[in-house]
C-alpha atoms as a PDB file:
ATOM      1  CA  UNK A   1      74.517 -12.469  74.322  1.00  0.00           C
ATOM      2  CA  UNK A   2      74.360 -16.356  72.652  1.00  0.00           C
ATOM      3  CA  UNK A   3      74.720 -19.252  74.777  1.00  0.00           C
ATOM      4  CA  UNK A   4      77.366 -19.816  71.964  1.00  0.00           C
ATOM      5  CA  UNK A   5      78.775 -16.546  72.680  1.00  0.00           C
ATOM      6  CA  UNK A   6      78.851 -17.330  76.369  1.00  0.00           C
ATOM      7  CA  UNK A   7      80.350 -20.443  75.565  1.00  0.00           C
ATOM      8  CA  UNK A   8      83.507 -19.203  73.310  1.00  0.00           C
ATOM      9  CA  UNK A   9      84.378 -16.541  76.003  1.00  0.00           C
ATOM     10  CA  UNK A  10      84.937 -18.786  78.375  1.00  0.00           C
ATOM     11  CA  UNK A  11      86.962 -21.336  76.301  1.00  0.00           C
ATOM     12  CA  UNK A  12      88.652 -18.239  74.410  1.00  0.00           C
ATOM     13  CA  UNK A  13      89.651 -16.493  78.112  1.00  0.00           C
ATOM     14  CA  UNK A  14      89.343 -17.456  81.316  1.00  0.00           C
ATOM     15  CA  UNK A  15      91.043 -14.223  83.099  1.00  0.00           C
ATOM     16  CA  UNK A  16      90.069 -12.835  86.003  1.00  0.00           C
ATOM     17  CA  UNK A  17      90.701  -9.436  87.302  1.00  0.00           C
ATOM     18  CA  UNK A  18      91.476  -8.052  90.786  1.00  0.00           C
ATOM     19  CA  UNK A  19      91.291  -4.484  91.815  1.00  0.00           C
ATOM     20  CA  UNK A  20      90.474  -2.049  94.572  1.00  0.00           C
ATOM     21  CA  UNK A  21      92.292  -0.464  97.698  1.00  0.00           C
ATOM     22  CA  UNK A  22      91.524   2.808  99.943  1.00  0.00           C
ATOM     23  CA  UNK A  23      93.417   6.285  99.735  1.00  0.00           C
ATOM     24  CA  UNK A  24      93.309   9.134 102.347  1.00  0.00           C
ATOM     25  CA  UNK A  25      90.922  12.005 101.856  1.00  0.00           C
ATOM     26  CA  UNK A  26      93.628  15.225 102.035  1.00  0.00           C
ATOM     27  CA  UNK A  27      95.163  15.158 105.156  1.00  0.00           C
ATOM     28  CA  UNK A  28      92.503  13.933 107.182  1.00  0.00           C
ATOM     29  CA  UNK A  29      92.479  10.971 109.054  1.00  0.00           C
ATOM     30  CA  UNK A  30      89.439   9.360 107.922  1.00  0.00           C
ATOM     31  CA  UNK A  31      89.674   6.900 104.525  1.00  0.00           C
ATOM     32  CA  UNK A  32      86.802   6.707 101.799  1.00  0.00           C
ATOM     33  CA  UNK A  33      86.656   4.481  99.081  1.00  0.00           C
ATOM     34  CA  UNK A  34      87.258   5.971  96.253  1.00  0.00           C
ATOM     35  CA  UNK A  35      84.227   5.395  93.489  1.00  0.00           C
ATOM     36  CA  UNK A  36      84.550   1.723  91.575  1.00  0.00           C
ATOM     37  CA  UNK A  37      84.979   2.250  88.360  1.00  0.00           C
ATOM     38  CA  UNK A  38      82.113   0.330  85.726  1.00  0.00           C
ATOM     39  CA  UNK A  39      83.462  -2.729  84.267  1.00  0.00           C
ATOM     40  CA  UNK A  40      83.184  -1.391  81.091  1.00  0.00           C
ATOM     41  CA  UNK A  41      85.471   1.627  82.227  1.00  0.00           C
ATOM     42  CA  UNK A  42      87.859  -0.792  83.220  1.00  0.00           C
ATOM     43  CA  UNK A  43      87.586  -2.477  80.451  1.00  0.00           C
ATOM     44  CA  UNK A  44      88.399   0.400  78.172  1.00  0.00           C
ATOM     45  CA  UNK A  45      91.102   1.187  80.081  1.00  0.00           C
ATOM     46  CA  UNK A  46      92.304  -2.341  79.160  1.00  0.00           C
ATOM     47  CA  UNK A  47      91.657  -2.007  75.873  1.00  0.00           C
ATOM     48  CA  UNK A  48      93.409   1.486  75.457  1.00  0.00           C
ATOM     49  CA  UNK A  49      96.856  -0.279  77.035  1.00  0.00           C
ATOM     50  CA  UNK A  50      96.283  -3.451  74.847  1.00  0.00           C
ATOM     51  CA  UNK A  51      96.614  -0.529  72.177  1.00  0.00           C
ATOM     52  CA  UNK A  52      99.080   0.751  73.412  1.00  0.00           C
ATOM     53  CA  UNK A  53     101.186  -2.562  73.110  1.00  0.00           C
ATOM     54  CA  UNK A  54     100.110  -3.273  69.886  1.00  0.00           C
ATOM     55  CA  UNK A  55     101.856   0.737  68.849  1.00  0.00           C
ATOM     56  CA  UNK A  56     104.730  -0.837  70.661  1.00  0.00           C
ATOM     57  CA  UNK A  57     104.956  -4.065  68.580  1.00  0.00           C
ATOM     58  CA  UNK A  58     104.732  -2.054  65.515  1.00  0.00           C
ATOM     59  CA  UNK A  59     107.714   0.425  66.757  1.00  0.00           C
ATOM     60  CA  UNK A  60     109.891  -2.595  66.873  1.00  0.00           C
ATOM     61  CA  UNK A  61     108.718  -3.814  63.455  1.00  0.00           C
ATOM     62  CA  UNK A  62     109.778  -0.395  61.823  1.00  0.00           C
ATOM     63  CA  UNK A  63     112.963  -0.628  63.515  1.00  0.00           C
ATOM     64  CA  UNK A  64     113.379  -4.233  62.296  1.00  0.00           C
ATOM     65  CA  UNK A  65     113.050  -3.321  58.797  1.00  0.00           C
ATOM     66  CA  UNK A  66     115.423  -0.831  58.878  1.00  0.00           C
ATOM     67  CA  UNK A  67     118.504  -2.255  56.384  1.00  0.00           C
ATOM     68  CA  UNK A  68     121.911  -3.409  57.874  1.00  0.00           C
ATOM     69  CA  UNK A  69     120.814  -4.321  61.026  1.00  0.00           C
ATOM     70  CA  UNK A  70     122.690  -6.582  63.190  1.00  0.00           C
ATOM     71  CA  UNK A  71     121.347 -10.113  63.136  1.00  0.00           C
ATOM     72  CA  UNK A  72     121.907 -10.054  67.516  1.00  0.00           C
ATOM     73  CA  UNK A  73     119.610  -6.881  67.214  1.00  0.00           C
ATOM     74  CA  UNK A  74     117.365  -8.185  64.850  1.00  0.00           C
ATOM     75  CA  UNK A  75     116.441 -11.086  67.443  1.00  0.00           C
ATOM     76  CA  UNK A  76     116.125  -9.199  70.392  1.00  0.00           C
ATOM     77  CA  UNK A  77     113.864  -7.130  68.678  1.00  0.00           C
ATOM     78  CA  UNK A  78     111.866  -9.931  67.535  1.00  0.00           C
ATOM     79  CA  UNK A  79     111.866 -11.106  71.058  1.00  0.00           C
ATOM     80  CA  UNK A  80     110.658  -7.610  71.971  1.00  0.00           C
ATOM     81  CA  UNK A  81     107.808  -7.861  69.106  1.00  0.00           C
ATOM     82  CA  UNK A  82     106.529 -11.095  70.871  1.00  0.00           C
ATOM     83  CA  UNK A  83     106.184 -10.163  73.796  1.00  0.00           C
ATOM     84  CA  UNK A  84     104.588  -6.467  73.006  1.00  0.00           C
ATOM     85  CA  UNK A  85     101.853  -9.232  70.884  1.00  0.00           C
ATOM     86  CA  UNK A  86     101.468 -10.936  73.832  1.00  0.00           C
ATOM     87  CA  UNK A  87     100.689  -7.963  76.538  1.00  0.00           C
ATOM     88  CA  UNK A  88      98.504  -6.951  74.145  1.00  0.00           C
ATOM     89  CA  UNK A  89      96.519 -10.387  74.065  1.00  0.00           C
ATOM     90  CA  UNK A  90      96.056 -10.461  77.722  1.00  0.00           C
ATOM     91  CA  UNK A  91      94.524  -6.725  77.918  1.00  0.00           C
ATOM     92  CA  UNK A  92      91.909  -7.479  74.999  1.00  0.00           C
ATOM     93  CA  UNK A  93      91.525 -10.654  76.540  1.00  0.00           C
ATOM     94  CA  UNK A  94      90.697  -9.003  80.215  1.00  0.00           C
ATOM     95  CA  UNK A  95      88.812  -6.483  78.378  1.00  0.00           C
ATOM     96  CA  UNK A  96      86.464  -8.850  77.355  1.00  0.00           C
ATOM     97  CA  UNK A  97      85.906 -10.612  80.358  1.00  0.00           C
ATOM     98  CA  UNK A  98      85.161  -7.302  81.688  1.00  0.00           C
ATOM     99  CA  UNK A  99      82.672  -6.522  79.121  1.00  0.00           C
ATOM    100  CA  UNK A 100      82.011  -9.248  76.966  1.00  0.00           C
ATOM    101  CA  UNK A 101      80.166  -7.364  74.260  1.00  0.00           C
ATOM    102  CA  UNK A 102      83.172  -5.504  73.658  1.00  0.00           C
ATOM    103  CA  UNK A 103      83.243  -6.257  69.926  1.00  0.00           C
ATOM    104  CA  UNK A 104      86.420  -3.878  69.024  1.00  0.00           C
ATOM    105  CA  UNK A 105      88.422  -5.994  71.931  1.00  0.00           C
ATOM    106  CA  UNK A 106      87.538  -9.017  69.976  1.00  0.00           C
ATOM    107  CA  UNK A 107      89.142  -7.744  66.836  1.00  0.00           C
ATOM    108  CA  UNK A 108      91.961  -6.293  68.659  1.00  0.00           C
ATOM    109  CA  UNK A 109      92.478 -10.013  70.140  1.00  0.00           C
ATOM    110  CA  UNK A 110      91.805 -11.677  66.692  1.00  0.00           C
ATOM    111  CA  UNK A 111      94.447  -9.149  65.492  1.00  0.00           C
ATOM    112  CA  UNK A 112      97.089  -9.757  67.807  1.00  0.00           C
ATOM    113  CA  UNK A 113      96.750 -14.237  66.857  1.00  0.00           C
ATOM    114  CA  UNK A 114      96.768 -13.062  63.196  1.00  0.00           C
ATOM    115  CA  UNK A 115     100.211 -11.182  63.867  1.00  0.00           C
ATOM    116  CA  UNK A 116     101.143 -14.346  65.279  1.00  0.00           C
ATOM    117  CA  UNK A 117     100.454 -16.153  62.486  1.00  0.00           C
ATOM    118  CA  UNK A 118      97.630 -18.134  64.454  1.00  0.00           C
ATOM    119  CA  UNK A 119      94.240 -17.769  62.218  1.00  0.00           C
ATOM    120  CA  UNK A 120      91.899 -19.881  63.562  1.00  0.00           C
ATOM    121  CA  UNK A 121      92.221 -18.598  66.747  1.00  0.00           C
ATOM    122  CA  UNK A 122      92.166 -15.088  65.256  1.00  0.00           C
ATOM    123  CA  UNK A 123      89.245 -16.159  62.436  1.00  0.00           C
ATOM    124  CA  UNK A 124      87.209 -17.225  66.035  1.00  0.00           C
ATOM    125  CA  UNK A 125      88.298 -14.089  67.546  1.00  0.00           C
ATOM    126  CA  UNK A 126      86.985 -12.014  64.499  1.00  0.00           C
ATOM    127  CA  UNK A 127      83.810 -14.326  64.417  1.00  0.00           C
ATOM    128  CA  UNK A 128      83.086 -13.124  67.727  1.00  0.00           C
ATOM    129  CA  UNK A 129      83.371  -9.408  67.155  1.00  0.00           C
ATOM    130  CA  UNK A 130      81.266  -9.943  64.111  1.00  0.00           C
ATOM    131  CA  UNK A 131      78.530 -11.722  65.447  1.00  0.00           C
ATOM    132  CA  UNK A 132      78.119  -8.857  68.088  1.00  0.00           C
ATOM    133  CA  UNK A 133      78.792  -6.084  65.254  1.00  0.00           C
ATOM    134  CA  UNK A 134      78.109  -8.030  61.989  1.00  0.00           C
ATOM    135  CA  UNK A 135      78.601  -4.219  60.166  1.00  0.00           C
ATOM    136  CA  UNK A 136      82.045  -4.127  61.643  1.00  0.00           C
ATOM    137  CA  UNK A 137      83.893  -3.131  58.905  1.00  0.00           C
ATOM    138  CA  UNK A 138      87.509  -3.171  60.069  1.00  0.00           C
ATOM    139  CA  UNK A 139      86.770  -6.854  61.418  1.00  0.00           C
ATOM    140  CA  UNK A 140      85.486  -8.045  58.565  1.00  0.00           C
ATOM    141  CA  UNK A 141      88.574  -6.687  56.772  1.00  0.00           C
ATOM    142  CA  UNK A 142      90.912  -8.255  58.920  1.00  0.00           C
ATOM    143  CA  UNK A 143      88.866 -11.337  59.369  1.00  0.00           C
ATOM    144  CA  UNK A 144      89.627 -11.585  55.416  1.00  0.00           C
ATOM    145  CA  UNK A 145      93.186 -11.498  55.522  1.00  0.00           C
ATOM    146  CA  UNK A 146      93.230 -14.511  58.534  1.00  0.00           C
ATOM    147  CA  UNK A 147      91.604 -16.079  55.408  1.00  0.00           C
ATOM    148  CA  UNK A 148      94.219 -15.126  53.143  1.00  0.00           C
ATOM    149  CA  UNK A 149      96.585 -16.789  55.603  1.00  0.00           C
ATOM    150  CA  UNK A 150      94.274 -20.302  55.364  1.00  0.00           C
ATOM    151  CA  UNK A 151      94.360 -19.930  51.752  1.00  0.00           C
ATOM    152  CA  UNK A 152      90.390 -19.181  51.907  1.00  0.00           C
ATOM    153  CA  UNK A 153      90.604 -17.400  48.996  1.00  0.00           C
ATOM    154  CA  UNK A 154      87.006 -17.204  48.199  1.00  0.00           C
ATOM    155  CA  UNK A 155      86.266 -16.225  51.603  1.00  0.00           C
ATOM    156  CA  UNK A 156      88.654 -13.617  51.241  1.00  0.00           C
ATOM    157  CA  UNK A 157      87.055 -12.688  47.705  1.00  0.00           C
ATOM    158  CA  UNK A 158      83.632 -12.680  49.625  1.00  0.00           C
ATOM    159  CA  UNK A 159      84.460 -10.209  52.098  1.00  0.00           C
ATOM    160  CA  UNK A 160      85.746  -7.750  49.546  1.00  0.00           C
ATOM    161  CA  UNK A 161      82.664  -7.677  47.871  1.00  0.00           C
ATOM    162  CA  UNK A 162      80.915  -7.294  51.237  1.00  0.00           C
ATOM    163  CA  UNK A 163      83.394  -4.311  52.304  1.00  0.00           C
ATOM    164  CA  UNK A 164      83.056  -2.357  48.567  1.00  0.00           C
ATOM    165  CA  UNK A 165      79.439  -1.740  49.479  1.00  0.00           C
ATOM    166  CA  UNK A 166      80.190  -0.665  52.953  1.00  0.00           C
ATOM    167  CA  UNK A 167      83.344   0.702  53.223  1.00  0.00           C
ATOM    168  CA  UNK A 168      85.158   1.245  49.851  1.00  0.00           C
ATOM    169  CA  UNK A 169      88.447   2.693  51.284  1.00  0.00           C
ATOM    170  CA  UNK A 170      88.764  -0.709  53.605  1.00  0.00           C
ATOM    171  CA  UNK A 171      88.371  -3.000  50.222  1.00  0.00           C
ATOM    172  CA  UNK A 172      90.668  -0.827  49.157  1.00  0.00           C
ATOM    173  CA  UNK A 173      93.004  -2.150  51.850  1.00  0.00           C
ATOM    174  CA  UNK A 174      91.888  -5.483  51.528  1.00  0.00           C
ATOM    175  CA  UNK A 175      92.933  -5.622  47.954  1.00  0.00           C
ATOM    176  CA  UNK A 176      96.196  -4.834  48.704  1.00  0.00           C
ATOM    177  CA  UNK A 177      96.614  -7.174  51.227  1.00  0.00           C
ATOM    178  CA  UNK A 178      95.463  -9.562  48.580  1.00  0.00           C
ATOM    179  CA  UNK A 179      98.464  -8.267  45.891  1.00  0.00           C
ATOM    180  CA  UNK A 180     101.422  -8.857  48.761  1.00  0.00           C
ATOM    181  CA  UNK A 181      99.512 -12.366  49.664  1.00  0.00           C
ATOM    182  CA  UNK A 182     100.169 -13.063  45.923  1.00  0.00           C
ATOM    183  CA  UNK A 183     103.653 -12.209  45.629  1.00  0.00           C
ATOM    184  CA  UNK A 184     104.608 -13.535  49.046  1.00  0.00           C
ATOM    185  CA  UNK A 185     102.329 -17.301  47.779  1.00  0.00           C
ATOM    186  CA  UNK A 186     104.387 -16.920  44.430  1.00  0.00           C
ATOM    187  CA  UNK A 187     107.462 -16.989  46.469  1.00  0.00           C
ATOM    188  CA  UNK A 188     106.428 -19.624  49.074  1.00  0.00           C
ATOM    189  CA  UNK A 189     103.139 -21.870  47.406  1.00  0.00           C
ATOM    190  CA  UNK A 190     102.449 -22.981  50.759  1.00  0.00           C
ATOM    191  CA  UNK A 191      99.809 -25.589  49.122  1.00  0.00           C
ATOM    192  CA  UNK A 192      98.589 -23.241  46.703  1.00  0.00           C
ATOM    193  CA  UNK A 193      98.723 -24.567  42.645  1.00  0.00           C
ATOM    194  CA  UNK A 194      99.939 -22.103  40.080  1.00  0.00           C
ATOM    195  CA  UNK A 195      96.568 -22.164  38.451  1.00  0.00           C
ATOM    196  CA  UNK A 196      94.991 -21.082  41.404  1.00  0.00           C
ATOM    197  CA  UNK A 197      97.474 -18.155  41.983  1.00  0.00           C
ATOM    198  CA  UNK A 198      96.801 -17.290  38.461  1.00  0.00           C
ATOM    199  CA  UNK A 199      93.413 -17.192  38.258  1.00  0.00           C
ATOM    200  CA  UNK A 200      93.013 -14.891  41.568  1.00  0.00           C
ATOM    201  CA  UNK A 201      95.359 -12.560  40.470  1.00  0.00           C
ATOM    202  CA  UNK A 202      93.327 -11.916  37.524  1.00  0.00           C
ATOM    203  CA  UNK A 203      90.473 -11.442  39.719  1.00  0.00           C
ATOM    204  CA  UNK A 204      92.326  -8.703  41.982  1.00  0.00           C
ATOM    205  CA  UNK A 205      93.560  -6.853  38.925  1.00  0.00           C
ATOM    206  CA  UNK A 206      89.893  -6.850  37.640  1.00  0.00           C
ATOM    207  CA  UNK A 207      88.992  -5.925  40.877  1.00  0.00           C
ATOM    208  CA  UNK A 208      91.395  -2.585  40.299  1.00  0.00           C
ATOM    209  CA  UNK A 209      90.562  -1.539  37.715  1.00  0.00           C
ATOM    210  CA  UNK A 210      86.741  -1.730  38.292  1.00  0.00           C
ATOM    211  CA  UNK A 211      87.846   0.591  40.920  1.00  0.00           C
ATOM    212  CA  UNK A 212      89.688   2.723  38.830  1.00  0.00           C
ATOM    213  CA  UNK A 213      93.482   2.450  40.646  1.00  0.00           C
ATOM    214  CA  UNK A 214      95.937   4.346  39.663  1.00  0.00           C
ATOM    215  CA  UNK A 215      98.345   1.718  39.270  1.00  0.00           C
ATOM    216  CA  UNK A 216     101.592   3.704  39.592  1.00  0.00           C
ATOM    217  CA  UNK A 217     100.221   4.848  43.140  1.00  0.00           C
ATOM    218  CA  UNK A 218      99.518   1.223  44.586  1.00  0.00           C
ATOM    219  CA  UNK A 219     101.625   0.612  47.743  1.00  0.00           C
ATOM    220  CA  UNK A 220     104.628  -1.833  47.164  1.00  0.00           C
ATOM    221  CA  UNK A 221     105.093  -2.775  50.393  1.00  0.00           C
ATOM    222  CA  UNK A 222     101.767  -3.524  51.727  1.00  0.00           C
ATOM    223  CA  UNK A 223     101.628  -6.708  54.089  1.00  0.00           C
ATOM    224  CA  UNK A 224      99.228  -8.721  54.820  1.00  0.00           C
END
């Protein structure tokens, strides 16, 4: 691993992790230690529950778009979003210091900031996973939309070229990302000029139909 590498993971996490304790062997009186786990066991085991919060999170965004909800509900689900982000952040994050070549606990992590609408934190977070796994497809998808959220656009337009040689189904995704980053720019600018919103949609509709969409099948509600 870098001495940048090295470097980043200890700015990025700082966690420690504790473990350990004897049980009985049957009903005899004499105690063994049970066998230590690798750190890389444990920290797929961290992983897998960091997972397993981020599943959560999303539970509680499907709920939240549900119509008619009561605005009392609506927060304490938000509340209940937050917090299922942020369990999720700390067992990537111990993952990692675990096993810092982890490279799919770096994208979880990177993830989990971009949810929380903090990209540079997740775009360092992706940069990670990618230096250890620069053919990481799903990062560098993700890693794309954290530009979106910058307003990198030609970073963003970069990576889908990258991904359409190596993984047409995630540029796929990526380009619809790009369509509800549009919409949701039209609606809030957010810095962006018209021109430039103009000009990149034309590029993501060339982009489909090079592709050959079927227009009439593209996902309305894709975020991003």
């Amino acid at each position: 691993m870098s001495s940048r590498l090295r470097t980043i993971v200890v700015l990025l996490l700082g966690i420690g992790l504790c473990c350990g304790g004897l049980q009985a062997s049957g009903g005899s009186k004499v105690e063994t230690a049970p066998i230590p786990k690798t750190p890389e066991e444990q920290a797929r085991e961290r992983y897998n529950q960091g997972l397993a919060y981020r599943d959560e999170a999303w539970r509680f965004i499907k709920k939240l778009a549900k119509p008619n909800t009561p605005e009392a509900k609506r927060a304490k689900m938000e509340t209940k979003i937050g917090r299922a982000y942020d369990d999720a952040a700390r067992e990537f994050s111990v993952a990692i210091s675990l096993s810092p070549e982890f490279h799919q606990a770096y994208s979880g992590l990177g993830y989990v900031y971009r949810q929380l609408n903090d990209y540079p934190r997740a775009l360092q977070a992706y940069d990670l996973a990618l230096e250890l796994d620069p053919d990481y497809a799903e990062a560098i998808e993700y890693r794309a939309e954290a530009y979106l959220g910058l307003n990198r656009i030609n970073d963003a337009q970069n990576a889908y070229r990258v991904l359409l040689e190596q993984n047409p189904s995630l540029a796929a995704e990526l380009l619809g990302a790009m369509r509800a980053w549009l919409q949701q720019r039209r609606e809030e600018p957010a810095g962006i000029e018209v021109a430039q919103l103009d000009g990149f949609e034309r590029w993501v509709e060339d982009r489909g139909e090079a592709a050959g969409e079927d227009k009439s099948s593209l996902r309305k509600s894709r975020t991003w």
